[in-house]
N, C-alpha and C. Protein backbone atom coordinates (compact mmCIF):
# COMPACT_ATOMS: atom_id res chain seq x y z
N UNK A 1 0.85 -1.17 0.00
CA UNK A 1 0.00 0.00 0.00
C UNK A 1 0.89 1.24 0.00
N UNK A 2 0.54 2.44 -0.89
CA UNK A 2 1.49 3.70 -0.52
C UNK A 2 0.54 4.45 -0.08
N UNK A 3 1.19 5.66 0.07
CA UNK A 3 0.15 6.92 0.63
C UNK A 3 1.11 8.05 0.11
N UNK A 4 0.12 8.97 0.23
CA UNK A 4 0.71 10.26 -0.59
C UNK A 4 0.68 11.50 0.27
N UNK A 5 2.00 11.87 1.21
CA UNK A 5 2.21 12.60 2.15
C UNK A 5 2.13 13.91 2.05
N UNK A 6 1.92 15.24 2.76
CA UNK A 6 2.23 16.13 2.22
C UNK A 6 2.30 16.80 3.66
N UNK A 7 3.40 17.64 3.81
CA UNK A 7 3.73 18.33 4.58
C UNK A 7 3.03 19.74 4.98
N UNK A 8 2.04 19.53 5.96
CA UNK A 8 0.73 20.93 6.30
C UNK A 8 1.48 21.90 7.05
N UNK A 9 2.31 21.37 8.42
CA UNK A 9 2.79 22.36 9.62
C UNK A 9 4.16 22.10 9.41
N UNK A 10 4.68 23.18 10.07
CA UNK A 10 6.04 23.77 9.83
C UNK A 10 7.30 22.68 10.62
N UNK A 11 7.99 22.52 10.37
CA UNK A 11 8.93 21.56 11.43
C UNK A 11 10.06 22.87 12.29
N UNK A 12 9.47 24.05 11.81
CA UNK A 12 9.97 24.76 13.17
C UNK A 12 9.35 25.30 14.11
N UNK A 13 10.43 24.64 15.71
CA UNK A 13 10.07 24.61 17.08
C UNK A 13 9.79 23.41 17.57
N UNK A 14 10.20 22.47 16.62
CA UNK A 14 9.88 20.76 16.56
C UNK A 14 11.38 20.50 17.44
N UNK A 15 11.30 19.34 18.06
CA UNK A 15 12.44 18.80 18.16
C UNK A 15 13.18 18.28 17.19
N UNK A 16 14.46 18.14 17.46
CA UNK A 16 15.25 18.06 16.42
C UNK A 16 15.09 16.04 15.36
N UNK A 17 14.41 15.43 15.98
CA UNK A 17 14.02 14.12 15.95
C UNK A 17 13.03 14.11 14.61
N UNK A 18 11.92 15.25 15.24
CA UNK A 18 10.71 15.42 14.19
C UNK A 18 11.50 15.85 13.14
N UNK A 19 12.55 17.25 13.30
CA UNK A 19 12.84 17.50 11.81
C UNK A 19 13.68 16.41 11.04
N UNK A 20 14.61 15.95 11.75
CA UNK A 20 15.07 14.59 11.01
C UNK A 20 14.36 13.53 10.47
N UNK A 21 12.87 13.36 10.74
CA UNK A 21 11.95 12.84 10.37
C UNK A 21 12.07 12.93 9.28
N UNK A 22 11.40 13.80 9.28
CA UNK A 22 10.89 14.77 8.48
C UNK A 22 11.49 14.94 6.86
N UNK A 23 13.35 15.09 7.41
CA UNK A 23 14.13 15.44 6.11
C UNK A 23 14.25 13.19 5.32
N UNK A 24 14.24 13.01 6.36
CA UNK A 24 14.58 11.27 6.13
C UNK A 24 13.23 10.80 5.13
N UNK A 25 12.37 11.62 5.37
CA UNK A 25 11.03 11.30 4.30
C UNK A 25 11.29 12.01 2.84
N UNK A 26 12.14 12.86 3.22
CA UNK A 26 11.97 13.23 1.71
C UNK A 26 11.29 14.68 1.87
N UNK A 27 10.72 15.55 2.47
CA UNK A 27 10.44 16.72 3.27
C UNK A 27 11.09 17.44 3.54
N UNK A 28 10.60 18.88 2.09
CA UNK A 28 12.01 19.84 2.75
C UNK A 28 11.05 20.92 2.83
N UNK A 29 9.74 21.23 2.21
CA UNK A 29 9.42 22.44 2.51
C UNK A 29 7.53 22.03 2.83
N UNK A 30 7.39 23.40 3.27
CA UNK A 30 5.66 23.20 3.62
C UNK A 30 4.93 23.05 1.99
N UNK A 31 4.43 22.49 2.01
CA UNK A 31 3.26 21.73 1.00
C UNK A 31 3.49 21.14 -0.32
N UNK A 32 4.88 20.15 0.33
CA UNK A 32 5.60 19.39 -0.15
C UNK A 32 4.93 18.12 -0.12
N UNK A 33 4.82 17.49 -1.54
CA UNK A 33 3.96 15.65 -1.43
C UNK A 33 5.22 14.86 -1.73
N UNK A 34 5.01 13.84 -1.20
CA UNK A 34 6.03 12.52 -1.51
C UNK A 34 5.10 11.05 -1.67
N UNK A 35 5.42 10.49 -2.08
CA UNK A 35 4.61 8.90 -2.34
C UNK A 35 5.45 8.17 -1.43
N UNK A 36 5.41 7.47 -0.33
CA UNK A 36 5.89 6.36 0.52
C UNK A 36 5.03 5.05 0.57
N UNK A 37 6.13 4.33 0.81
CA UNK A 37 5.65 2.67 0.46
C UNK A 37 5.01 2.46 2.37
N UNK A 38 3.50 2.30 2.76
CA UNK A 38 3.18 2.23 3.79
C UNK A 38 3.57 0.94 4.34
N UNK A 39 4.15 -0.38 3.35
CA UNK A 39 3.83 -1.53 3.73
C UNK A 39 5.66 -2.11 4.49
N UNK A 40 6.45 -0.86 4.53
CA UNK A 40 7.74 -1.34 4.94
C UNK A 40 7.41 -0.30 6.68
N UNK A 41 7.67 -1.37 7.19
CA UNK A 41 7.67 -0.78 9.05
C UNK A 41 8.62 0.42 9.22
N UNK A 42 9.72 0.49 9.08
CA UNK A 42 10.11 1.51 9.25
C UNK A 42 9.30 2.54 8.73
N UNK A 43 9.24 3.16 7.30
CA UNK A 43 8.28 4.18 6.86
C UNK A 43 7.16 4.59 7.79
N UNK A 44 6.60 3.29 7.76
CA UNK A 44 5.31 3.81 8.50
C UNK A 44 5.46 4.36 10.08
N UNK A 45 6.38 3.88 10.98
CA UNK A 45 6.76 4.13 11.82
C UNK A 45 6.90 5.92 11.59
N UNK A 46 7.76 6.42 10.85
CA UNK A 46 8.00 7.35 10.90
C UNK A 46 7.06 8.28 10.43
N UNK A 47 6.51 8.05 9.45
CA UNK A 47 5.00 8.83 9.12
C UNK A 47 4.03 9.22 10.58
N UNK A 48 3.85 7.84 11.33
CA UNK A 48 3.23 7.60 12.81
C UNK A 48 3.95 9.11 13.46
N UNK A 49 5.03 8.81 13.35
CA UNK A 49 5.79 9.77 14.48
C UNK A 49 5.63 11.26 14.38
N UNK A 50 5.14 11.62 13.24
CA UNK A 50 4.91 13.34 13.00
C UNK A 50 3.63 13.29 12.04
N UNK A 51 2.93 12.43 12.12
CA UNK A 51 1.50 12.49 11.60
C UNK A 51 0.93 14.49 12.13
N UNK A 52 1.31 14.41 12.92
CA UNK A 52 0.40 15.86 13.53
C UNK A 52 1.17 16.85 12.47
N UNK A 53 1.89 16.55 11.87
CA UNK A 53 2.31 17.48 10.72
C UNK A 53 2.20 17.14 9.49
N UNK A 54 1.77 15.92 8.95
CA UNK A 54 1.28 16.03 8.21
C UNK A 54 -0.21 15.12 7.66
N UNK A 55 -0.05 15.72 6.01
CA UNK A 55 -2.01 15.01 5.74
C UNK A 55 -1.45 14.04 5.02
N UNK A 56 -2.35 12.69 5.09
CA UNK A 56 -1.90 11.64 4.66
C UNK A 56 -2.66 10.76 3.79
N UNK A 57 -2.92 10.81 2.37
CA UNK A 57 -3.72 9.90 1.75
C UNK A 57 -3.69 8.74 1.29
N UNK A 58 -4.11 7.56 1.36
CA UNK A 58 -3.93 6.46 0.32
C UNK A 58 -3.74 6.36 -0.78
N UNK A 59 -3.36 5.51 -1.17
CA UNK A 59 -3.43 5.47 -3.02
C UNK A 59 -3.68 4.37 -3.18
């Protein structure tokens, strides 16, 4: 399954964890989309971890 990410809130004032998230997804600016593969654990893990920043659709 993928999903199609897009970066809503800012990763500044985040800890430094979230923004490394963040850049490790492929995320460099606000209302930025990326396609990630949901079905590898790590990914999704990390999507999990800063969901509050971003919107997340299926495909």
């Amino acid at each position: 399954m993928k999903a199609r990410i897009t970066q809503v809130r800012s990763g500044i004032g985040r800890p430094q964890d979230q923004k490394d998230t963040l850049r490790s997804l492929g995320l460099r600016r606000m209302h930025q989309t990326v396609e990630v593969d949901m079905e590898n654990p790590c990914t999704a893990g990390m999507v999990k971890k800063i969901a509050h920043l971003l919107k997340i659709e299926e495909i």
